[in-house]
C-alpha atoms as a PDB file:
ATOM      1  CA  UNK A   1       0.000   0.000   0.000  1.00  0.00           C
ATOM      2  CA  UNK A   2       0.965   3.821  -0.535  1.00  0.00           C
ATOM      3  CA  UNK A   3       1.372   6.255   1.746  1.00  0.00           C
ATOM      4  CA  UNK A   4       0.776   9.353  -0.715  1.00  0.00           C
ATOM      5  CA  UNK A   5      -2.008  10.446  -0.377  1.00  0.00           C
ATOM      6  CA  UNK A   6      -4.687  10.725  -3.265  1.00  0.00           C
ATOM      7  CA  UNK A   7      -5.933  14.557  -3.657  1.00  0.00           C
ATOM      8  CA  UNK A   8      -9.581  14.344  -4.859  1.00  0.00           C
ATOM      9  CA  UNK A   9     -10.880  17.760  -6.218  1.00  0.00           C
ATOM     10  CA  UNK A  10     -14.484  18.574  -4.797  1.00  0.00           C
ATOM     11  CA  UNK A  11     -16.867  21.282  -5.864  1.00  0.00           C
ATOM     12  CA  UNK A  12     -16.371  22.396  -1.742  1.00  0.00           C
ATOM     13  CA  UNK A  13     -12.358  21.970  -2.208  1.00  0.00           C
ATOM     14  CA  UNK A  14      -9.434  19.412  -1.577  1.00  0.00           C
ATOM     15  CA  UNK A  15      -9.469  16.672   0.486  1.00  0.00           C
ATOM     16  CA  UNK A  16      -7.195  13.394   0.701  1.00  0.00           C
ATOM     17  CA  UNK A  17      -8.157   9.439   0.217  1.00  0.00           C
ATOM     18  CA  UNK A  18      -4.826   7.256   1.724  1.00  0.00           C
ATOM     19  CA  UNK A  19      -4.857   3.590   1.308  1.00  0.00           C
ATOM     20  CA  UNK A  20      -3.057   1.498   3.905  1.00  0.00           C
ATOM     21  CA  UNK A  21      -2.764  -1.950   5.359  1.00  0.00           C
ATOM     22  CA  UNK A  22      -2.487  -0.199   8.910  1.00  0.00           C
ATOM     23  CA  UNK A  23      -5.251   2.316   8.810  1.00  0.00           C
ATOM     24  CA  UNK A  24      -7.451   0.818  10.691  1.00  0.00           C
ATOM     25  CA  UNK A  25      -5.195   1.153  13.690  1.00  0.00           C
ATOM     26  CA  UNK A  26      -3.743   4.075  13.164  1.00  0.00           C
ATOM     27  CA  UNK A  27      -7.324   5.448  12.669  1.00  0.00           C
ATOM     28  CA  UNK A  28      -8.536   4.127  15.881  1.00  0.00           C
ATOM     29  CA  UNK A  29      -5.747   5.365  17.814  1.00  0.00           C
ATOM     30  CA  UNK A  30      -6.077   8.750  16.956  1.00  0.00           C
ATOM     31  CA  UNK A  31      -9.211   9.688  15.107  1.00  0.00           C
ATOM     32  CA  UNK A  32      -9.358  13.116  14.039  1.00  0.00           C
ATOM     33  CA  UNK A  33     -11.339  15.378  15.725  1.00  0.00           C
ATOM     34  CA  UNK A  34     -13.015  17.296  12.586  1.00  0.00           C
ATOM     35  CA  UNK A  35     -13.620  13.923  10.794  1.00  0.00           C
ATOM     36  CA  UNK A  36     -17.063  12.680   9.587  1.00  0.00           C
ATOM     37  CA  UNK A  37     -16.993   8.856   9.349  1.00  0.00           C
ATOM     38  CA  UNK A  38     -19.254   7.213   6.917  1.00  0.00           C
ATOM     39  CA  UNK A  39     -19.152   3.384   7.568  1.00  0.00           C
ATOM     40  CA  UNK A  40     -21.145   0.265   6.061  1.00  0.00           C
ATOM     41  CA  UNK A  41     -23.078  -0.989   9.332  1.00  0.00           C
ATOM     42  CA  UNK A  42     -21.901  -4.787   8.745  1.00  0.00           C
ATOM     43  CA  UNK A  43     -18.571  -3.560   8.682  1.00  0.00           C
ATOM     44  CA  UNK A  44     -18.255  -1.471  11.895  1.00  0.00           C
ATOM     45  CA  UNK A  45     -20.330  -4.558  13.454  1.00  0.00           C
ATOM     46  CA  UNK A  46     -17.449  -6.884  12.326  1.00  0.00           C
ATOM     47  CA  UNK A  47     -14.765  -4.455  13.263  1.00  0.00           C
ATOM     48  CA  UNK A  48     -16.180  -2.818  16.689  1.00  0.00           C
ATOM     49  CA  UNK A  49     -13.363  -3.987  18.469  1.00  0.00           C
ATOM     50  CA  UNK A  50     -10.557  -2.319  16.153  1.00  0.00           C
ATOM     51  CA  UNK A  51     -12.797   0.825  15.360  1.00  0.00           C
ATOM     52  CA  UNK A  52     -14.131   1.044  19.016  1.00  0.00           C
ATOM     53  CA  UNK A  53     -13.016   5.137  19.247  1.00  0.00           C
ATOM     54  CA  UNK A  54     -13.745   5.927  15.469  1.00  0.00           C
ATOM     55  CA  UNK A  55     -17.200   4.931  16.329  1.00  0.00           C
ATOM     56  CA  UNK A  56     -17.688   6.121  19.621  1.00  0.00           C
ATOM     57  CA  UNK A  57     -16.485   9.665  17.855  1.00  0.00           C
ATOM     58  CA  UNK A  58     -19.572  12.510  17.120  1.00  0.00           C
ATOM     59  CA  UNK A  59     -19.979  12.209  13.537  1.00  0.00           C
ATOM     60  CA  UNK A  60     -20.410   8.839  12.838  1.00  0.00           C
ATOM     61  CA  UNK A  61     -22.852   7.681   9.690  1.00  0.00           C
ATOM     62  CA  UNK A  62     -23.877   4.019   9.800  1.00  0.00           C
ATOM     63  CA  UNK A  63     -25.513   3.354   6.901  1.00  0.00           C
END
């Protein structure tokens, strides 16, 4: 995996997509305090444990 980030060009500005074998961790350790998490519902049911502060964070979208 990469880590450069890819810069995707919005109508509302910038932002960065990163791809990496350790995000999940990473993520969890320290999730950003600004960021908006969209996550499939199976998915953060299978991964509660590993994404226990990403979801507990106050912009979470289960969908």
């Amino acid at each position: 995996m990469s880590d450069q980030a890819l810069v995707i060009q919005s109508h509302t500005g910038p932002y960065e997509a990163r791809f990496d074998r350790e995000a999940i961790a990473a993520l969890n350790a320290a999730p950003p305090e600004n960021a908006h998490v969209i996550i499939d519902d199976r998915v953060a049911t299978l991964y509660a444990d590993q994404l226990g502060n990403v979801l507990a964070g106050p912009s979470v979208l289960r969908v």
